[in-house]
C-alpha atoms as a PDB file:
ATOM      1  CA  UNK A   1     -16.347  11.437  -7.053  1.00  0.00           C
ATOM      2  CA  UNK A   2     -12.796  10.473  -6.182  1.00  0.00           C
ATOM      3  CA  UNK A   3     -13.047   6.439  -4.637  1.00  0.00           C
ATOM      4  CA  UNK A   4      -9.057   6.498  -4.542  1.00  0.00           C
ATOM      5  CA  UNK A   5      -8.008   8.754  -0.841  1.00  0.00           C
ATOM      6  CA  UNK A   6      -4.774   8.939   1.504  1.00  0.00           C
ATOM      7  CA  UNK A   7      -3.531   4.739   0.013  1.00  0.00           C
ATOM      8  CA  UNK A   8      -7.371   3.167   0.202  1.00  0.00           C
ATOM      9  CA  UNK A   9     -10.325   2.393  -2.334  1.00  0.00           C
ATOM     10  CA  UNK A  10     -13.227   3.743  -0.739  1.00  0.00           C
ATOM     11  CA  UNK A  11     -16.339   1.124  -1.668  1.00  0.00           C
ATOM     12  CA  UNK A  12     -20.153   1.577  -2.094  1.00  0.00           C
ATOM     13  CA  UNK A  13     -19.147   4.769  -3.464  1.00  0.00           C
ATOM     14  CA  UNK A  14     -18.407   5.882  -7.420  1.00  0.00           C
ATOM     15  CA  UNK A  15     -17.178   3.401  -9.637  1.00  0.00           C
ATOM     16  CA  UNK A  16     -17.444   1.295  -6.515  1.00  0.00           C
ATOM     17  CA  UNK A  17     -20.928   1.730  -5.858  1.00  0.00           C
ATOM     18  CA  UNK A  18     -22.965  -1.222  -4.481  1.00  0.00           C
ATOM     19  CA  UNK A  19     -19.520  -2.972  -3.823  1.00  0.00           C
ATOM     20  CA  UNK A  20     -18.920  -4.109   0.037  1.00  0.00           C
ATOM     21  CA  UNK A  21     -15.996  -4.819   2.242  1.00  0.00           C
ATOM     22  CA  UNK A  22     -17.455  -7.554   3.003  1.00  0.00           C
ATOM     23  CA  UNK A  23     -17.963  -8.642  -0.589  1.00  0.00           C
ATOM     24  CA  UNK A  24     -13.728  -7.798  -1.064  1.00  0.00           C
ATOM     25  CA  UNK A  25     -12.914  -9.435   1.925  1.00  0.00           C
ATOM     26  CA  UNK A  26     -14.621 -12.937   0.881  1.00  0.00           C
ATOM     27  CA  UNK A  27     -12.624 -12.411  -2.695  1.00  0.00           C
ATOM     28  CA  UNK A  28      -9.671 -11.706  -0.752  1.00  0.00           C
ATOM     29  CA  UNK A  29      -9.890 -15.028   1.040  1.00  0.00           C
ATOM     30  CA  UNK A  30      -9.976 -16.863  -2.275  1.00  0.00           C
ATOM     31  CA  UNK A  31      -7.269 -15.055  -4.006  1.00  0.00           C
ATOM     32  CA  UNK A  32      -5.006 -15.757  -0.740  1.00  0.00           C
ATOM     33  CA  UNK A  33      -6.499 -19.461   0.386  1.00  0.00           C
ATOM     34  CA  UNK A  34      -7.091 -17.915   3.205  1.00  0.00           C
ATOM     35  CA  UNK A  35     -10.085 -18.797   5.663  1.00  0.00           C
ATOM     36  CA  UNK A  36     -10.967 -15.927   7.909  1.00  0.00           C
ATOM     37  CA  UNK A  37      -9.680 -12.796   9.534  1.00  0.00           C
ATOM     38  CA  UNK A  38      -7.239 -13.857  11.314  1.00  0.00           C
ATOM     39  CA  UNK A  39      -5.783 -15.891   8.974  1.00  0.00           C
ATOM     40  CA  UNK A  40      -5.622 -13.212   6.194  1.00  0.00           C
ATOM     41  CA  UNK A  41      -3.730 -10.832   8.776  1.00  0.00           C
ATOM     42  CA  UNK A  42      -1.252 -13.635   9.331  1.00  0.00           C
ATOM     43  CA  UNK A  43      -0.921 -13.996   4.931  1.00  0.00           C
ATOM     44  CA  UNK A  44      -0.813  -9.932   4.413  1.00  0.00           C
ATOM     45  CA  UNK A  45       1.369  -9.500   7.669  1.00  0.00           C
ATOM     46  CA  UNK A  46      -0.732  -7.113   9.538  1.00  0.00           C
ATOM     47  CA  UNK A  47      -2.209  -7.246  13.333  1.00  0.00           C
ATOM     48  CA  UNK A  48      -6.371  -8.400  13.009  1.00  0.00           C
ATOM     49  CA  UNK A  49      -7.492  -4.851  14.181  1.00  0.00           C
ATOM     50  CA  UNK A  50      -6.804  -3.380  10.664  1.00  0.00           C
ATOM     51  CA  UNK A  51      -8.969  -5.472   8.632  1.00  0.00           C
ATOM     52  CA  UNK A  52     -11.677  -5.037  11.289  1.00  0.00           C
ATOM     53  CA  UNK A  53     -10.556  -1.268  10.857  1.00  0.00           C
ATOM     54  CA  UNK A  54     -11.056  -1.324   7.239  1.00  0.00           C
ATOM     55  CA  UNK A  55     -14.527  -3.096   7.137  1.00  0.00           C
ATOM     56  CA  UNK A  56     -16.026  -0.532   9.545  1.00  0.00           C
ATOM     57  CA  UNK A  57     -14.501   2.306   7.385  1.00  0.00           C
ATOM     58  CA  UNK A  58     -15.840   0.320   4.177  1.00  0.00           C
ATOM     59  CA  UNK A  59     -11.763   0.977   2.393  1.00  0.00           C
ATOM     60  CA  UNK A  60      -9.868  -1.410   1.233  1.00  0.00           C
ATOM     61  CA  UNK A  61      -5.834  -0.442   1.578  1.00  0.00           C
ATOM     62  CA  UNK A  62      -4.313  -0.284  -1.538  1.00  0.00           C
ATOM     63  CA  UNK A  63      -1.239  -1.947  -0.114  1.00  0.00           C
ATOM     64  CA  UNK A  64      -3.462  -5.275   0.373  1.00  0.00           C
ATOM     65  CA  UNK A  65      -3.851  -5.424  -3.196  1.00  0.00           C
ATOM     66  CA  UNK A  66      -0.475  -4.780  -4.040  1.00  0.00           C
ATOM     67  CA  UNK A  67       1.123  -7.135  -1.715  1.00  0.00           C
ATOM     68  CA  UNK A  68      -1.352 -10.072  -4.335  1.00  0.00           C
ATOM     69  CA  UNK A  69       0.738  -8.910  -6.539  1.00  0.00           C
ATOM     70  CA  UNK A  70       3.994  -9.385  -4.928  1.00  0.00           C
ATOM     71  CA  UNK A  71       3.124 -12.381  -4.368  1.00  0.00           C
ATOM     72  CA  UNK A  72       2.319 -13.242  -7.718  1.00  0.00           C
ATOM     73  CA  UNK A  73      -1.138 -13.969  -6.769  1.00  0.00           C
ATOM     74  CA  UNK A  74      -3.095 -15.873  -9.824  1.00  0.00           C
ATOM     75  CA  UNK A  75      -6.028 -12.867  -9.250  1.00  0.00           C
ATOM     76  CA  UNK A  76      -6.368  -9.967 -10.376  1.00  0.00           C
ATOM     77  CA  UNK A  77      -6.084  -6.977  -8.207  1.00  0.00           C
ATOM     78  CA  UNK A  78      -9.228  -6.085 -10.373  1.00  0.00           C
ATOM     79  CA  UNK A  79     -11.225  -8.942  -9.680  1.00  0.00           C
ATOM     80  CA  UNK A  80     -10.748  -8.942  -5.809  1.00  0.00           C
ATOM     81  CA  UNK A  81     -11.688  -5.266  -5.357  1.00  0.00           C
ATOM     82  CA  UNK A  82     -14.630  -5.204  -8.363  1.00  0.00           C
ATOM     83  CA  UNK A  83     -15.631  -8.841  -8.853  1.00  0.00           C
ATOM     84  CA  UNK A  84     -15.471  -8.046 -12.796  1.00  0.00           C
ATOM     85  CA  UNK A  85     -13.575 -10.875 -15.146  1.00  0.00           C
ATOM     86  CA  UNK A  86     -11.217 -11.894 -15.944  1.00  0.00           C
ATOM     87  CA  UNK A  87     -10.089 -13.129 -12.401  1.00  0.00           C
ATOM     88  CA  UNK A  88      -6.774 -14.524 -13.286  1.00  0.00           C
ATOM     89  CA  UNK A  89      -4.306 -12.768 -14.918  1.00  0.00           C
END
């Protein structure tokens, strides 16, 4: 089964099974310091709408994950969309 469609990781599906938006999003906020939606859409420069978007299509935007590493975020991509070690790079 292909997880990987039109830029997003689709979760709770494939090698994603049992893995929720909900469970990315809370990785996401420790990867960026972040504390909450808003303030997340402020770090990743988006409008609010898309992460609420995203969690009720359960697919997390590849370009999230690459702007941590643009950033030179200390996570791992890997970590924040998995939850599997090592965390920091």
């Amino acid at each position: 089964m292909d997880v990987y469609v039109d830029g997003y990781h689709l979760l709770g599906q494939g090698d994603y099974e049992g893995i929720t938006f909900e469970d990315v999003l809370q990785r996401m906020y420790a990867a960026t310091g972040t504390n909450g939606q808003m303030e997340l859409a402020d770090w990743l420069g988006i409008r609010q709408a898309f992460i609420s978007d995203a969690r009720r299509r359960n697919r997390m935007p590849v370009a999230w994950l690459r702007e941590l590493v643009k950033r030179k975020v200390n996570c791992t991509p890997e970590w924040v969309i998995t939850g599997k070690e090592p965390r920091f790079w």
